[in-house]
N, C-alpha and C. Protein backbone atom coordinates (compact mmCIF):
# COMPACT_ATOMS: atom_id res chain seq x y z
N UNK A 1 0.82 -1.19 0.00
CA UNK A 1 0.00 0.00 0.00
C UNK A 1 0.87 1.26 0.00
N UNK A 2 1.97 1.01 0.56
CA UNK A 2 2.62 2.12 0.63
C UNK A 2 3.43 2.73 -0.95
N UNK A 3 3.88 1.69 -1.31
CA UNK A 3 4.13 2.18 -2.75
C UNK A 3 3.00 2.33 -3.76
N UNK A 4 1.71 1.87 -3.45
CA UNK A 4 0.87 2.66 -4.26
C UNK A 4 0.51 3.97 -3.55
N UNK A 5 0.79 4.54 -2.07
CA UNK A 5 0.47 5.78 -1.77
C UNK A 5 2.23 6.74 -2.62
N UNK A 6 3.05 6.03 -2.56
CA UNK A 6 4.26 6.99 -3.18
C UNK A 6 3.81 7.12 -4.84
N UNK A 7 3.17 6.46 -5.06
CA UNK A 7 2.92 6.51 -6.86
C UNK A 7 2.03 7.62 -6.99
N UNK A 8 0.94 7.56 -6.40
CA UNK A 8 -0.02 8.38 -6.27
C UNK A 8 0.59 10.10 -6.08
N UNK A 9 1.76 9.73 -4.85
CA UNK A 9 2.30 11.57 -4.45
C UNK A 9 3.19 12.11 -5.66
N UNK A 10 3.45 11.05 -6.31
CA UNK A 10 4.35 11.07 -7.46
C UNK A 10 3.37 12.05 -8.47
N UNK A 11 2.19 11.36 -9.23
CA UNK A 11 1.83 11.90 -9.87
C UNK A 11 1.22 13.15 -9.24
N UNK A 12 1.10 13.32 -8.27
CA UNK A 12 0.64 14.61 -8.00
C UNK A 12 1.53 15.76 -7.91
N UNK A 13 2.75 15.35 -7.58
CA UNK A 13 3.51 16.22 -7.28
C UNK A 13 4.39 16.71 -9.09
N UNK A 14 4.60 15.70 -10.10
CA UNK A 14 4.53 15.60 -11.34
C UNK A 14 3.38 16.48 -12.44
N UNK A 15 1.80 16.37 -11.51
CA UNK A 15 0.81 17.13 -12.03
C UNK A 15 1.07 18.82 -11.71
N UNK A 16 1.63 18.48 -10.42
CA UNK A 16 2.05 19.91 -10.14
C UNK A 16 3.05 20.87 -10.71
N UNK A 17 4.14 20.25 -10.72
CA UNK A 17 5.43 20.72 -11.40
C UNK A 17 5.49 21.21 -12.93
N UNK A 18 4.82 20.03 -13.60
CA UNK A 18 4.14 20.27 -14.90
C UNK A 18 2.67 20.06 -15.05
N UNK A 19 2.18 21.16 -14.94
CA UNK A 19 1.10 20.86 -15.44
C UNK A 19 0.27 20.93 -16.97
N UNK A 20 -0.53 20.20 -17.13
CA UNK A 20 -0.98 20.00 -18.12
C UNK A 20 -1.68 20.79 -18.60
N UNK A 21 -1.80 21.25 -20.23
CA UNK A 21 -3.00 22.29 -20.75
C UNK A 21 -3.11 23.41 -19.47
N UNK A 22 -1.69 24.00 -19.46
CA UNK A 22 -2.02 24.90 -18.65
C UNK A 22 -1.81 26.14 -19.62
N UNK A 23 -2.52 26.75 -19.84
CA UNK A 23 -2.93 28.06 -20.92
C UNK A 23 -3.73 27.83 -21.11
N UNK A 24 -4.47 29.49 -21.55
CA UNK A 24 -5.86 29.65 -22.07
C UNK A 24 -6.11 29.23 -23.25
N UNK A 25 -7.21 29.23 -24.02
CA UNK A 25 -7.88 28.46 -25.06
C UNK A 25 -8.06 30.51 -25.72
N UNK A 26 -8.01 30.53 -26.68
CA UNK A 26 -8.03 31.68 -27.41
C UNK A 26 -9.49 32.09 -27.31
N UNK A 27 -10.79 31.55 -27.83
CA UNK A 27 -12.11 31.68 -28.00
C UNK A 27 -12.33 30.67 -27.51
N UNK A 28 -12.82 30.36 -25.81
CA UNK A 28 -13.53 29.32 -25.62
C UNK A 28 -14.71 29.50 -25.95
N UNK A 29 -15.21 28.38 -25.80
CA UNK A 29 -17.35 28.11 -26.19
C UNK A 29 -17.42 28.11 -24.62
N UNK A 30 -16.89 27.92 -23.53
CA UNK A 30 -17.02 27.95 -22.43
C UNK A 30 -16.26 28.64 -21.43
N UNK A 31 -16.01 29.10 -20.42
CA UNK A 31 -14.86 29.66 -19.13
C UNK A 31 -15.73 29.72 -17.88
N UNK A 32 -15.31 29.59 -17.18
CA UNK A 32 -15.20 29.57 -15.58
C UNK A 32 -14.20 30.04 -14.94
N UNK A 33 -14.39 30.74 -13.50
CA UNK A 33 -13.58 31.41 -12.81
C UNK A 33 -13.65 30.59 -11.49
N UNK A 34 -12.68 30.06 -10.52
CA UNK A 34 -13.07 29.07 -9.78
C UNK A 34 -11.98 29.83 -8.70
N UNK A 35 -12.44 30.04 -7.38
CA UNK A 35 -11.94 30.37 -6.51
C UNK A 35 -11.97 29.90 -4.97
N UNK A 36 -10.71 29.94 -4.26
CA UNK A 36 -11.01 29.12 -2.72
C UNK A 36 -10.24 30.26 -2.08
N UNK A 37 -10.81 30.80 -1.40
CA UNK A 37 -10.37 31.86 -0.53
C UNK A 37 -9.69 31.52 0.77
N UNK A 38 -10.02 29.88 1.42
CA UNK A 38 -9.29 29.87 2.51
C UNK A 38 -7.84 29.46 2.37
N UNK A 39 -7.65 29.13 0.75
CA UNK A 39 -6.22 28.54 0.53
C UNK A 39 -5.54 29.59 -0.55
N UNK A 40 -6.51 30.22 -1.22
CA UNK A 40 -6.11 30.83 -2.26
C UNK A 40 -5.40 30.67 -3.93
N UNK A 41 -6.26 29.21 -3.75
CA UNK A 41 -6.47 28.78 -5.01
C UNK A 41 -7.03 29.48 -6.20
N UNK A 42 -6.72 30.21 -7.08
CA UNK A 42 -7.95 30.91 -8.21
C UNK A 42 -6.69 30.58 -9.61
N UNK A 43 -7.87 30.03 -10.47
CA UNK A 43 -8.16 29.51 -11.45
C UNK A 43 -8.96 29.82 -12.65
N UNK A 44 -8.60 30.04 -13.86
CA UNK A 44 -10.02 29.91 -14.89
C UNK A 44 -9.55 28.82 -15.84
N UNK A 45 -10.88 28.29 -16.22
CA UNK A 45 -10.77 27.55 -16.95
C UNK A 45 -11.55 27.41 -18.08
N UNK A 46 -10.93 27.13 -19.02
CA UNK A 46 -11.64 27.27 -20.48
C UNK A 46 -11.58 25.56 -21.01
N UNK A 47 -12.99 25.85 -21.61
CA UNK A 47 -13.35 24.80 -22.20
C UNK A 47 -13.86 24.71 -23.93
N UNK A 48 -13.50 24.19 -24.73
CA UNK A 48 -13.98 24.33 -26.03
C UNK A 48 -15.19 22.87 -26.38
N UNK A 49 -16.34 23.25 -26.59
CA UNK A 49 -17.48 22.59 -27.05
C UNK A 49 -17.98 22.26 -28.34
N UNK A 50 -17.61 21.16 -29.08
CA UNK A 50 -18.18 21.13 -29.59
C UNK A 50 -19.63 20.05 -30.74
N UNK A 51 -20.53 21.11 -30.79
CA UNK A 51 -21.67 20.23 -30.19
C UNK A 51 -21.79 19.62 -28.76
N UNK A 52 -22.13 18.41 -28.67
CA UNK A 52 -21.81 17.67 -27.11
C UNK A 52 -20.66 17.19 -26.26
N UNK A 53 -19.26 17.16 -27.39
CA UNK A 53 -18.27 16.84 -27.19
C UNK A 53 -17.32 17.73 -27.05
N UNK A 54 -16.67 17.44 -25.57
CA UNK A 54 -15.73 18.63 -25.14
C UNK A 54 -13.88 18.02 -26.19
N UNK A 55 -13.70 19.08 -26.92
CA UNK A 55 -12.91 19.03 -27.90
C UNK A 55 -11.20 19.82 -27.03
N UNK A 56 -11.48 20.30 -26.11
CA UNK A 56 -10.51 20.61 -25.99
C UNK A 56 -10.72 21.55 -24.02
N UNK A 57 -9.32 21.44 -23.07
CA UNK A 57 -9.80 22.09 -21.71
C UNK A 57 -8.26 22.61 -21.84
N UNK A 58 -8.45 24.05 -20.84
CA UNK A 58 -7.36 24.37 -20.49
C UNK A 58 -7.49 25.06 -18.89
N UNK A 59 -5.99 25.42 -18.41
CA UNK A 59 -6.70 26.63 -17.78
C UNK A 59 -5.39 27.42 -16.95
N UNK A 60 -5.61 28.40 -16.39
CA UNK A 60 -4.50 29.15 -15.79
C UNK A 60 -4.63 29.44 -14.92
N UNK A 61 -3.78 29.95 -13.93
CA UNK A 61 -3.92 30.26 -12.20
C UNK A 61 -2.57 30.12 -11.25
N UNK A 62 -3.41 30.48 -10.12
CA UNK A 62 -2.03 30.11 -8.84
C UNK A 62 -2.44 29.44 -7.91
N UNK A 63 -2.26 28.22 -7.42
CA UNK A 63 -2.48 28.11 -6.46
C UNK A 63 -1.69 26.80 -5.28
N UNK A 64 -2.52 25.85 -4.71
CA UNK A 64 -1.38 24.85 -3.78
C UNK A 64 -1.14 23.51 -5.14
N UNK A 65 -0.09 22.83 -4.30
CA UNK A 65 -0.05 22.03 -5.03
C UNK A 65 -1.14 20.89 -5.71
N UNK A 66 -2.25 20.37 -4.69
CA UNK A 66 -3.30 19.81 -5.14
C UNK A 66 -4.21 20.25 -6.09
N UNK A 67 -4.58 21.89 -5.76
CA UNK A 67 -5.66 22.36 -6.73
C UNK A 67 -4.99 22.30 -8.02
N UNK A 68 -3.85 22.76 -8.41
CA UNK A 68 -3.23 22.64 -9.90
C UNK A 68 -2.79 21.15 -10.30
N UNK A 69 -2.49 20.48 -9.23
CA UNK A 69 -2.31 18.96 -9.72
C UNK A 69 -3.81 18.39 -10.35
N UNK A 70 -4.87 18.65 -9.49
CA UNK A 70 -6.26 18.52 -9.80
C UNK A 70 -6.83 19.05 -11.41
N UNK A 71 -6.38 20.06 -11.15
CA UNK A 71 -7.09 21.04 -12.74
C UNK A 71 -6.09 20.23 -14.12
N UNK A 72 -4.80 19.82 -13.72
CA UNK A 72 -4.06 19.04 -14.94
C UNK A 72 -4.73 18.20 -15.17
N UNK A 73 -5.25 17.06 -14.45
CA UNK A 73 -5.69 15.72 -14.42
C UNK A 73 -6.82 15.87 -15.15
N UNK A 74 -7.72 16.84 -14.33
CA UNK A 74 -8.98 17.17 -15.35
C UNK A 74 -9.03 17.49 -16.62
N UNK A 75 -8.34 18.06 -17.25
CA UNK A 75 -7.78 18.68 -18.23
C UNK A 75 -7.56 17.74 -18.94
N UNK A 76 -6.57 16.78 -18.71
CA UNK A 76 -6.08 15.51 -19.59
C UNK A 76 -7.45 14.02 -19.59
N UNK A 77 -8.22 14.02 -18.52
CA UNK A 77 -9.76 13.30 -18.62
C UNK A 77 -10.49 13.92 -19.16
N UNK A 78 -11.16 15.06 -19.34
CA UNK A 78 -12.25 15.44 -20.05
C UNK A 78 -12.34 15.82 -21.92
N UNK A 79 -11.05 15.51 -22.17
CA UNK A 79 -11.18 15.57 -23.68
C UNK A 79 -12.00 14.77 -24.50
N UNK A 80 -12.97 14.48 -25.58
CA UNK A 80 -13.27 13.54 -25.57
C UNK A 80 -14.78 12.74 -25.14
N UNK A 81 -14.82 13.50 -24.15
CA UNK A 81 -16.46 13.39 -23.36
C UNK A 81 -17.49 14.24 -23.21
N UNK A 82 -18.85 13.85 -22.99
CA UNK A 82 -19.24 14.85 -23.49
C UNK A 82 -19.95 15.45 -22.01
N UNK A 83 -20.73 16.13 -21.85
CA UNK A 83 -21.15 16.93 -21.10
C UNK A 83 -22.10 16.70 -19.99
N UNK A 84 -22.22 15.40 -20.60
CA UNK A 84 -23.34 14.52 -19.29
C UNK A 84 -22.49 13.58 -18.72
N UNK A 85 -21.53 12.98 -19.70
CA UNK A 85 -20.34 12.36 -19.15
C UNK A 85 -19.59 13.15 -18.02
N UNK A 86 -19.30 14.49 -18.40
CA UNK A 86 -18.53 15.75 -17.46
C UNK A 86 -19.24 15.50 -15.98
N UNK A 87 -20.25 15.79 -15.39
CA UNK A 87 -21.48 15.26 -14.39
C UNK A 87 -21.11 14.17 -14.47
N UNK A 88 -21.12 13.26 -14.47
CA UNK A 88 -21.09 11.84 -13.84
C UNK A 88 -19.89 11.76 -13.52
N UNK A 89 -18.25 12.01 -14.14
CA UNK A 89 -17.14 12.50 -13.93
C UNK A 89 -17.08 13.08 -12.60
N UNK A 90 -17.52 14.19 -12.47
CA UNK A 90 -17.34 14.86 -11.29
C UNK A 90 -18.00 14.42 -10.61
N UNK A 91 -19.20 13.48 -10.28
CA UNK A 91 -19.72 12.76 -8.96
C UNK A 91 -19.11 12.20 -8.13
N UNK A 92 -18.47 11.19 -9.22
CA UNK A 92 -17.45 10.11 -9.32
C UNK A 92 -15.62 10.30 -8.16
N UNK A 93 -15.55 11.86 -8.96
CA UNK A 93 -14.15 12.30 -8.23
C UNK A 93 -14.49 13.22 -6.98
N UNK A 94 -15.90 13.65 -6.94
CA UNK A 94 -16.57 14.37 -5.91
C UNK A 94 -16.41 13.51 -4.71
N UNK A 95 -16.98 12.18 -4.65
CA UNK A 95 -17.07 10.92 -4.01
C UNK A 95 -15.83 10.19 -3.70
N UNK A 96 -15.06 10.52 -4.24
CA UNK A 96 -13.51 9.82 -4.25
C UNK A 96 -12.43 10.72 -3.40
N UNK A 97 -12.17 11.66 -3.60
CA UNK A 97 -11.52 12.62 -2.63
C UNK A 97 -12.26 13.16 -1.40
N UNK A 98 -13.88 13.15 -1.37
CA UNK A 98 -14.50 13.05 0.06
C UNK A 98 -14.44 12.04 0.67
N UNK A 99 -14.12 10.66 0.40
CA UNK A 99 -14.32 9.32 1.04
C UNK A 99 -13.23 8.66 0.79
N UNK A 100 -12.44 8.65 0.04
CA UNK A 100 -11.44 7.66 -0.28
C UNK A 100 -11.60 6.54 -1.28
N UNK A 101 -13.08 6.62 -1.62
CA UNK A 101 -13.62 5.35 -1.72
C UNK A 101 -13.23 5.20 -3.54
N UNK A 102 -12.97 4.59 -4.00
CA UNK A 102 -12.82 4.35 -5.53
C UNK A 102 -13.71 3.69 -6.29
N UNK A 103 -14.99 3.79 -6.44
CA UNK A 103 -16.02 3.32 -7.01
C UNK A 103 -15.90 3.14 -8.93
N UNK A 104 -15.73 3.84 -9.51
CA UNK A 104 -15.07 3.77 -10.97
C UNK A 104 -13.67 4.03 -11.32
N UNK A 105 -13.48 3.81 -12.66
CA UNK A 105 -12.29 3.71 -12.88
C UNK A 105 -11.89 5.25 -13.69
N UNK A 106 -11.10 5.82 -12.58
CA UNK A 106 -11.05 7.19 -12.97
C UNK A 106 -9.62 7.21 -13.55
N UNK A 107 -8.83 6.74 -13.94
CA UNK A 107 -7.55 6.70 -14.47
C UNK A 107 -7.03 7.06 -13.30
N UNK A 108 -5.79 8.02 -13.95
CA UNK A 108 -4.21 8.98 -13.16
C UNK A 108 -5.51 9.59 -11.91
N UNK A 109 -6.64 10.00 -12.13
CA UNK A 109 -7.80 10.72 -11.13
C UNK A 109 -7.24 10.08 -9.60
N UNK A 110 -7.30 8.81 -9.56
CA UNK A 110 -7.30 8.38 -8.40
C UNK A 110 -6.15 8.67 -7.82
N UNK A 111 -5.37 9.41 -7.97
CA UNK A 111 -3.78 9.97 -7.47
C UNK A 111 -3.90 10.61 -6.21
N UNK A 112 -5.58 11.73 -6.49
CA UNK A 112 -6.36 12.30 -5.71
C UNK A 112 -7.45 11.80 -4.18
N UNK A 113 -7.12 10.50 -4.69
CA UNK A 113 -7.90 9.67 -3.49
C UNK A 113 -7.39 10.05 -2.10
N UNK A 114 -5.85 10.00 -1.90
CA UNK A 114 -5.96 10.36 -0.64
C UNK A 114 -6.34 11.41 0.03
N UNK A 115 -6.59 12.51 -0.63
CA UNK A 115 -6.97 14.30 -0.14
C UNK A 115 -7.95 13.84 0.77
N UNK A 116 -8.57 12.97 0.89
CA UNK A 116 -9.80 12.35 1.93
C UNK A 116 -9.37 12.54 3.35
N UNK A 117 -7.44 12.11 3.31
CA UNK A 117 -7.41 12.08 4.83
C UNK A 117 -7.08 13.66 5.57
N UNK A 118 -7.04 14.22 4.72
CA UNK A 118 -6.86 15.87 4.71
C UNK A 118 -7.99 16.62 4.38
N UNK A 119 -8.91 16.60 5.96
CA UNK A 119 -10.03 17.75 5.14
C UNK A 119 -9.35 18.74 4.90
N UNK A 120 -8.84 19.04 5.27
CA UNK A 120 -8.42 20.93 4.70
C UNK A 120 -7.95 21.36 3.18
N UNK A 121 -7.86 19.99 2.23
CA UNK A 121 -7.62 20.05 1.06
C UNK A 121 -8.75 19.93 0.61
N UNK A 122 -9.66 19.05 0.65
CA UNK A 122 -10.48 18.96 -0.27
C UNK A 122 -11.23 19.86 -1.10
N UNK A 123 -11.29 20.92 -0.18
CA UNK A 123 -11.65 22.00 -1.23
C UNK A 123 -11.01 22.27 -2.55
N UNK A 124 -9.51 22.21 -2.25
CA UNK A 124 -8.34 22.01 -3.10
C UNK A 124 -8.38 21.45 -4.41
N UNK A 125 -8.88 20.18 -3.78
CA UNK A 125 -8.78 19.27 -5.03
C UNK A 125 -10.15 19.28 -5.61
N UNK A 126 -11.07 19.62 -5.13
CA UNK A 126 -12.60 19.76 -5.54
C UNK A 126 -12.86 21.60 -7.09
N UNK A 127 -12.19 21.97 -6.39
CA UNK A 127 -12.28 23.53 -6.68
C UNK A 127 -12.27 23.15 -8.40
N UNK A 128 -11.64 22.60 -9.03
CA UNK A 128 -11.27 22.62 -10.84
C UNK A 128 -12.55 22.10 -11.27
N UNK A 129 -12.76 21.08 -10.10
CA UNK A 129 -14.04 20.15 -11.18
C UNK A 129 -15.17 21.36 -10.51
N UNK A 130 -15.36 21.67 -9.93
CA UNK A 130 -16.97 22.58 -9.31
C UNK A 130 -16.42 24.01 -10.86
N UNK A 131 -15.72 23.97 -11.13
CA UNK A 131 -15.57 25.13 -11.89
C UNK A 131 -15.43 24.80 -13.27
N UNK A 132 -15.39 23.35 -13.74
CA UNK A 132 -15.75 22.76 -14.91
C UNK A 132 -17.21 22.43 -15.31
N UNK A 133 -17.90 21.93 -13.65
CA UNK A 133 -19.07 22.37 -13.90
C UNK A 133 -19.98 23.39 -14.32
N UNK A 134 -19.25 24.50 -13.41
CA UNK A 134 -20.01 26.06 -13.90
C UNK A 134 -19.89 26.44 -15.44
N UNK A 135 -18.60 26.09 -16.29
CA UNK A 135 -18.33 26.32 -17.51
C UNK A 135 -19.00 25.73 -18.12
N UNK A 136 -19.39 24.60 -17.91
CA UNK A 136 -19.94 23.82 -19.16
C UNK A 136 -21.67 24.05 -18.93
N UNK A 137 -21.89 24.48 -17.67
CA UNK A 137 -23.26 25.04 -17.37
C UNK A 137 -23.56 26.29 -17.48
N UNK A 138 -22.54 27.27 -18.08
CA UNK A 138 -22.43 28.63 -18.07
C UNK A 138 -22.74 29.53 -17.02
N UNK A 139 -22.46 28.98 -15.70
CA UNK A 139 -22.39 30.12 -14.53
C UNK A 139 -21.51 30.90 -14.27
N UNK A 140 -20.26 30.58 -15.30
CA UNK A 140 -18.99 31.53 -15.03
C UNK A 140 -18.45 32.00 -13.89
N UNK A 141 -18.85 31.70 -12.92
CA UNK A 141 -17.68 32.18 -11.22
C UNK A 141 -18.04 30.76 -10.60
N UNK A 142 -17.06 30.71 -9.77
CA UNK A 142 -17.63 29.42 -8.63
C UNK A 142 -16.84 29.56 -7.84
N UNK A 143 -17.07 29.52 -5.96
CA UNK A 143 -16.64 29.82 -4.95
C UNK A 143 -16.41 28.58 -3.90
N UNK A 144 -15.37 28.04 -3.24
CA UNK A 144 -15.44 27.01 -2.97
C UNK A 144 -16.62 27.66 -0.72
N UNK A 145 -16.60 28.83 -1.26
CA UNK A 145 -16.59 29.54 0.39
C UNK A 145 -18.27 30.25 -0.36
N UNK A 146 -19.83 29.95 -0.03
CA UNK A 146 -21.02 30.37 -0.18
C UNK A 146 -20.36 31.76 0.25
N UNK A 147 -21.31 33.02 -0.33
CA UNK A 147 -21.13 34.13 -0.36
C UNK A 147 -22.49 34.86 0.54
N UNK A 148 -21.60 35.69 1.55
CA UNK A 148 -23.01 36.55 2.01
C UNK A 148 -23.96 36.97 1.22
């Protein structure tokens, strides 16, 4: 177990260092602005649509090492799928970094499984996908902290 927990810090710390599709998309069909104020994660992310099939994700920002390890991963899973797939996706990794629990087969995703034993991340690692949601639903901001 332990060398599958070092594989796992590996790719995260790898997602981090380099991350993936990290730049903006010139004309997205989609963007989101995704922000966590208690860590200071902020992010946008662009998404290109087309028709039902997400053709292309990017996105840019600053933040800890999980939230940008998170937004790579996403980035490199959602090509490819389409938008109801995106929702079931994020249930899936919603459920997986709150619990630990690995119910589907999320690829490199599950790297993210342990953030479970760290509440204080999860927002972290949650923040890319709640803001892939808003894009592809066109709410354009998303806050990991409800707003007065």
């Amino acid at each position: 177990m332990s060398d599958l927990s070092d594989l796992y810090q590996e790719v995260i710390l790898d997602h981090n260092k380099r991350p993936r599709n990290f730049r903006a998309i010139a004309s997205p069909s989609h963007h989101a602005e995704g922000y966590n104020p208690l860590c200071g994660d902020r992010l946008n992310l662009y998404v290109q649509v087309d028709g039902n099939v997400i053709t292309d994700v990017a996105f840019q920002g600053s933040g800890c090492a999980i939230s940008k390890a998170s937004a790579s991963l996403l980035t490199e899973a959602l090509v490819g799928k389409t938008r109801w797939e995106v929702q079931t996706i994020f249930k899936a990794v919603r459920d997986m970094i709150t619990t630990g629990r690995m119910d589907s087969d999320l690829g490199k995703i599950v790297a993210l499984a342990g953030v479970h034993k760290f509440p204080e991340r999860i927002k972290c690692a949650v923040l890319p996908w709640h803001a892939v949601l808003a894009a592809v639903g066109g709410a354009g901001t998303v806050s990991t902290e409800a707003k007065d």
